[in-house]
C-alpha atoms as a PDB file:
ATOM      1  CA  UNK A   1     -15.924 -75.310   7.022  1.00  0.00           C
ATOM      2  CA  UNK A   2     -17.154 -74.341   3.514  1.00  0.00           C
ATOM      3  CA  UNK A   3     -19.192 -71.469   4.968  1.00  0.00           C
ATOM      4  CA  UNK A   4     -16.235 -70.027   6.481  1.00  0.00           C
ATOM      5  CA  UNK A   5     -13.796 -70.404   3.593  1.00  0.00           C
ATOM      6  CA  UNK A   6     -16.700 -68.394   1.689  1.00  0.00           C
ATOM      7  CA  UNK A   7     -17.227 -65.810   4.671  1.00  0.00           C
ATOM      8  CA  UNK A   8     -13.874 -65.223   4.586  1.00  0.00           C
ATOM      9  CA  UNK A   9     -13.463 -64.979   0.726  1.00  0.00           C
ATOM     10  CA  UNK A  10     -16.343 -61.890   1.408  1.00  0.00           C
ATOM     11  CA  UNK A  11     -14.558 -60.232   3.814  1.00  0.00           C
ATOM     12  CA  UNK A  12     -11.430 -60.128   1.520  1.00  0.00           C
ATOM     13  CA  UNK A  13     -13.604 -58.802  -1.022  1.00  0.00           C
ATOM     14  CA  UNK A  14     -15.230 -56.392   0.804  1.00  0.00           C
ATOM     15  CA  UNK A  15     -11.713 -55.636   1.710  1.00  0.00           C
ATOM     16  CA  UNK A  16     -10.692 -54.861  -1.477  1.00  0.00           C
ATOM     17  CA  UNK A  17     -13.360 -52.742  -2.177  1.00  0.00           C
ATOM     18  CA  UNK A  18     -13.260 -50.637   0.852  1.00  0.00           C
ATOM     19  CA  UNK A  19      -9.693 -49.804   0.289  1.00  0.00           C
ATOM     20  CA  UNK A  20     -10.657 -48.832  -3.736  1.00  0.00           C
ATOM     21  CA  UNK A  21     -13.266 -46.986  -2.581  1.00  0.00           C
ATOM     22  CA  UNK A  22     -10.428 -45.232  -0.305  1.00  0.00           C
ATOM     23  CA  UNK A  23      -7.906 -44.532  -2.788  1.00  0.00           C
ATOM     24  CA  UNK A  24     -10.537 -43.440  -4.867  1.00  0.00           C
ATOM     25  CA  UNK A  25     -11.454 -40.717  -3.010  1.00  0.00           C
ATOM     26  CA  UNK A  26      -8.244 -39.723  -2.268  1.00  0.00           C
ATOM     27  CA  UNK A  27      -7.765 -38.982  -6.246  1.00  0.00           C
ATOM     28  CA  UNK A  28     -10.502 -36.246  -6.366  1.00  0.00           C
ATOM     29  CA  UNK A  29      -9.368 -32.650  -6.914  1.00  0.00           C
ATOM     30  CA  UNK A  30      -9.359 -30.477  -4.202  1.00  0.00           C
ATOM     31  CA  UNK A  31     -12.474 -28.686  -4.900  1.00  0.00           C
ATOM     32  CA  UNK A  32     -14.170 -32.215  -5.888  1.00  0.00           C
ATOM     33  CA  UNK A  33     -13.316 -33.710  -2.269  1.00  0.00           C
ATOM     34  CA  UNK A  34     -14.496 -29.890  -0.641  1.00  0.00           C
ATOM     35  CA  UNK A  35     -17.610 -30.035  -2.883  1.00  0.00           C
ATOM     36  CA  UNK A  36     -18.731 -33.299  -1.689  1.00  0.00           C
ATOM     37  CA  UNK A  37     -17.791 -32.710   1.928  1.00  0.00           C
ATOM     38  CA  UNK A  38     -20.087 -29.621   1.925  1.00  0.00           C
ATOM     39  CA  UNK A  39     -22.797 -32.238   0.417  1.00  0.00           C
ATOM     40  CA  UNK A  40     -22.156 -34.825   3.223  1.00  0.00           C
ATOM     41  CA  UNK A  41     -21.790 -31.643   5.946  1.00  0.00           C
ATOM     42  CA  UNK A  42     -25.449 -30.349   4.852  1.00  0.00           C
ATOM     43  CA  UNK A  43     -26.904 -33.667   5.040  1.00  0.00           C
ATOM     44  CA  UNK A  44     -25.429 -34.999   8.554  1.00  0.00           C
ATOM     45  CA  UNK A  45     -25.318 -31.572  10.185  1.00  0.00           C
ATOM     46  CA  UNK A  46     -29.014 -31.944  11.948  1.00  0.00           C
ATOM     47  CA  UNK A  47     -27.219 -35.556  13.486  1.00  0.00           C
ATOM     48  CA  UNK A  48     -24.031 -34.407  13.896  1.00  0.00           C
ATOM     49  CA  UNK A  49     -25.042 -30.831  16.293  1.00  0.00           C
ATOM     50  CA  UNK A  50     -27.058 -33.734  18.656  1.00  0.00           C
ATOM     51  CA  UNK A  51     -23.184 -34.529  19.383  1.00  0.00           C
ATOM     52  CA  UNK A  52     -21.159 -31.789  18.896  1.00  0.00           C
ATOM     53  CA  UNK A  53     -23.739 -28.824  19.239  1.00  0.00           C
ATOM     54  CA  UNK A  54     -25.069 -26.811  17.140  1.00  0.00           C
ATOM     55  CA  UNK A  55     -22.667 -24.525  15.043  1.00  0.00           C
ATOM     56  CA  UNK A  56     -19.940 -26.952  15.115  1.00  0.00           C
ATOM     57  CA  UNK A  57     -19.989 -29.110  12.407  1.00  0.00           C
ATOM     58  CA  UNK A  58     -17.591 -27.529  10.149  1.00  0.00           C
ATOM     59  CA  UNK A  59     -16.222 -28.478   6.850  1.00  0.00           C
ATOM     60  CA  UNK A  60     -13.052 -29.918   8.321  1.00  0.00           C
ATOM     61  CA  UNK A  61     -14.939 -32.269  11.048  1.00  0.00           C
ATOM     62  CA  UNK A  62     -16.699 -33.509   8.376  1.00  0.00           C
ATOM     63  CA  UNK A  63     -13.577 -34.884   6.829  1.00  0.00           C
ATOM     64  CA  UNK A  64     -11.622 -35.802   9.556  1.00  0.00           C
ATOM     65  CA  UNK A  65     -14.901 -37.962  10.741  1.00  0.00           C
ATOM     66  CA  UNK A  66     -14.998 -39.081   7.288  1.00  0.00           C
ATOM     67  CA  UNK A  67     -11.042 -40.443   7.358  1.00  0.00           C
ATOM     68  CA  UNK A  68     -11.774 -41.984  10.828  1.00  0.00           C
ATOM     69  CA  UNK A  69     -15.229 -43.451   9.140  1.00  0.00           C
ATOM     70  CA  UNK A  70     -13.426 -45.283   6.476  1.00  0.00           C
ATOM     71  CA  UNK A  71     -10.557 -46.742   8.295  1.00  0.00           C
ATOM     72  CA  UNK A  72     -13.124 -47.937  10.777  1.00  0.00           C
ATOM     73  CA  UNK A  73     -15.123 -49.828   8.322  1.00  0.00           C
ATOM     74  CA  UNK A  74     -11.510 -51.774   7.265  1.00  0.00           C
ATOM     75  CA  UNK A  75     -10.878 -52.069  10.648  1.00  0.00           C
ATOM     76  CA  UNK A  76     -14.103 -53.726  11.244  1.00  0.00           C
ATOM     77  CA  UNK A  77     -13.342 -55.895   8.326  1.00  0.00           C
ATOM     78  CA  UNK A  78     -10.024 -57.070   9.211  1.00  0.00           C
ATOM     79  CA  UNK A  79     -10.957 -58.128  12.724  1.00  0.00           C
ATOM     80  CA  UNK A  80     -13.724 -60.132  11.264  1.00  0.00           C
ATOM     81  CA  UNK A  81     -11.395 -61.685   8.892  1.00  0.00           C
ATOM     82  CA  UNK A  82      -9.456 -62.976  12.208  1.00  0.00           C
ATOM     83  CA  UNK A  83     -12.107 -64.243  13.801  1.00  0.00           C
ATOM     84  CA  UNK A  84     -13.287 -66.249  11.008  1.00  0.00           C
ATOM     85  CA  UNK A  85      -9.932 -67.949  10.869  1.00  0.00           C
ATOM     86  CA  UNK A  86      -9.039 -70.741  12.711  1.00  0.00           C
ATOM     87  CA  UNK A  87      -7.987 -68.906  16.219  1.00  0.00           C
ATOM     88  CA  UNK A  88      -7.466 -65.004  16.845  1.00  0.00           C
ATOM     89  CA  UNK A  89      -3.814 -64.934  17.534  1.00  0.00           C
ATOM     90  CA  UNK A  90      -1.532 -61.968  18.014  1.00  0.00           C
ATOM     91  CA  UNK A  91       0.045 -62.993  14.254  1.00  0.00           C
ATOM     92  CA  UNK A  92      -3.063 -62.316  13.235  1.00  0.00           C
ATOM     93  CA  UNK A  93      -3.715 -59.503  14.686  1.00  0.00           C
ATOM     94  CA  UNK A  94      -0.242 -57.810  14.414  1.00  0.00           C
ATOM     95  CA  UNK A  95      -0.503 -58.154  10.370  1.00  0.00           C
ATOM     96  CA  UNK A  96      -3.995 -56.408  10.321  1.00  0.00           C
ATOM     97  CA  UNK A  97      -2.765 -53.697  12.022  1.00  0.00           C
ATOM     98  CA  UNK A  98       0.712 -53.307   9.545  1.00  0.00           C
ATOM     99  CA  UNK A  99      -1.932 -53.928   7.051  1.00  0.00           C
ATOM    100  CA  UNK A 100      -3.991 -50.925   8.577  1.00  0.00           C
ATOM    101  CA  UNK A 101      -0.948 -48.617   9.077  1.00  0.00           C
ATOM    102  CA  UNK A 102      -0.408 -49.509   5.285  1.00  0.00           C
ATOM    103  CA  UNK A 103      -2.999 -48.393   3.854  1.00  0.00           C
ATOM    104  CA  UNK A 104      -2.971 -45.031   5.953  1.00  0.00           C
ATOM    105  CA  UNK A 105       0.022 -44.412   4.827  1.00  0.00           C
ATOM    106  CA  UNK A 106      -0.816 -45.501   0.918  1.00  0.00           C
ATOM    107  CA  UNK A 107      -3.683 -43.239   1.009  1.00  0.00           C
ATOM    108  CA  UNK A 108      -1.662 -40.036   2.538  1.00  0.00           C
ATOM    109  CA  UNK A 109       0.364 -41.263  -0.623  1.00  0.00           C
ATOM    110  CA  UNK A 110      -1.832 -41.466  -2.738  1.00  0.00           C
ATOM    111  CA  UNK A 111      -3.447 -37.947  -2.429  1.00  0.00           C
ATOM    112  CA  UNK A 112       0.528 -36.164  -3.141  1.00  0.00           C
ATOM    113  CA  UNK A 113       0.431 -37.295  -6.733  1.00  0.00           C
ATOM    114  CA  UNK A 114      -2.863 -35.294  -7.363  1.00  0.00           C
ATOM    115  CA  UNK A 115      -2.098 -32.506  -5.978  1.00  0.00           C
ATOM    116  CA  UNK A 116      -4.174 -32.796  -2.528  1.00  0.00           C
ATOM    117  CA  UNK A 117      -2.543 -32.244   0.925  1.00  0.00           C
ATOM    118  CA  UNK A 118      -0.770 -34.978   2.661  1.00  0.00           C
ATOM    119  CA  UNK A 119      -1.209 -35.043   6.262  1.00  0.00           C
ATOM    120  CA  UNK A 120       0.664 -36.913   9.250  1.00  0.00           C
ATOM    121  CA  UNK A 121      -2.087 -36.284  10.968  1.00  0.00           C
ATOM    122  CA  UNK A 122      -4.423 -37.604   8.645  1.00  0.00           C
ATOM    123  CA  UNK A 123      -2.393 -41.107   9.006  1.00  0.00           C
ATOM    124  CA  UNK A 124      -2.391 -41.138  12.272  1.00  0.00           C
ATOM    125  CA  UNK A 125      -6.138 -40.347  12.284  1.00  0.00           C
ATOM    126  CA  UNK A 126      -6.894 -43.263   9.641  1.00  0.00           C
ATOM    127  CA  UNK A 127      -4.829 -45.648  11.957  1.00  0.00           C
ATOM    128  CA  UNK A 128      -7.148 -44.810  15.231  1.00  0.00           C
ATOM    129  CA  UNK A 129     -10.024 -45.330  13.130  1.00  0.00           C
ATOM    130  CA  UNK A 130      -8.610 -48.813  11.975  1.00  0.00           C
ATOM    131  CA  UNK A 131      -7.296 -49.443  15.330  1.00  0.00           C
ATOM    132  CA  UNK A 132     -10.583 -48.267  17.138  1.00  0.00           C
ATOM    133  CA  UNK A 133     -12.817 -51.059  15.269  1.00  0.00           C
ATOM    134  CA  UNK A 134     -10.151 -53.930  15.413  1.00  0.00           C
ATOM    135  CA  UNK A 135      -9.903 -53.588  19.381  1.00  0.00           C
ATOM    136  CA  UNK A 136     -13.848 -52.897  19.836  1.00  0.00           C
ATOM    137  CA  UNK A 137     -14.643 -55.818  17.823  1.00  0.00           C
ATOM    138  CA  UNK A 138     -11.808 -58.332  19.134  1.00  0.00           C
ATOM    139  CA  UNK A 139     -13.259 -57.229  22.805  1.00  0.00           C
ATOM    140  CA  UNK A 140     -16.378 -58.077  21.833  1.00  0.00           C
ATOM    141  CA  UNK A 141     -15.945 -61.484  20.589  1.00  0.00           C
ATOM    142  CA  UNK A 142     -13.598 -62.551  22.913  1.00  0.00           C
ATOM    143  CA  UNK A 143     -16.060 -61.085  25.821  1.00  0.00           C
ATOM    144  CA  UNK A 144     -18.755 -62.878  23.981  1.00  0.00           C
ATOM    145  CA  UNK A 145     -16.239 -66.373  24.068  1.00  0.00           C
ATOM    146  CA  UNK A 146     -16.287 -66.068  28.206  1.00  0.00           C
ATOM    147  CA  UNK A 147     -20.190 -65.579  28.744  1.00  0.00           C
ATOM    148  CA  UNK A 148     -20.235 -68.772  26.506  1.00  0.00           C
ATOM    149  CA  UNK A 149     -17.882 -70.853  28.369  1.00  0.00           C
ATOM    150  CA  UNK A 150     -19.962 -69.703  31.567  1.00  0.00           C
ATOM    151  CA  UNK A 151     -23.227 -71.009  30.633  1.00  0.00           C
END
């Protein structure tokens, strides 16, 4: 029981820190957040073209991968943070996700009040990323649940 009072105490953390880390980024300047997406574009371009082919990692997939990215990563976190408690319920599960659409919305927020673009799309691009690892990872454990109770 101690372990997972202290598991989950890491995973609210690492919460934490995933959503500074976030809203951080959403406070750079425009040429800041270009500047460092150009960075991140020339190093993950040779990856990226085995995907998308070559000549078609632009500028802008390299952000929009980088919004779903991050809201994956809390979505990962938050579905870990209901399986370590004491039964995945839909409770739990429905809060993560207003928790998720949340902080999508924050960081759209967020970016107006330093002069960046706000996006609807960019929300609902966060969300999918949040949503994406919450289901994946829920599926998962409860898939791994059943091949236990077969054994």
């Amino acid at each position: 029981m101690k372990k997972q009072k202290t598991l989950r105490a890491v995973l609210i953390i690492l919460i934490v820190l995933t959503l500074v880390f976030i809203f951080r980024n959403s406070t750079d300047s425009m040429e800041d957040s270009s500047a460092l997406s150009q960075y991140v574009k020339a190093m993950l371009e040779p990856l990226l073209e085995v995907f998308v082919g070559k000549g078609n990692v632009t500028e802008h997939f390299v952000r929009k991968l980088a919004h779903f990215t991050e809201f994956f990563a809390l979505g990962a976190e938050f579905s870990l943070l209901i399986i370590t408690g004491k039964k995945v319920s839909a409770a739990g599960v429905s809060l993560s996700l207003l928790a998720g659409l949340i902080s999508a919305l924050s960081d759209e927020t967020v970016q107006l009040f330093f002069e960046r673009g706000s996006s609807v799309k960019d929300v609902w691009l966060d969300f999918s990323g949040f949503c994406t690892a919450l289901a994946l990872i829920l599926l998962i454990h409860h898939a791994a649940l059943k091949l236990r109770e077969h054994r």
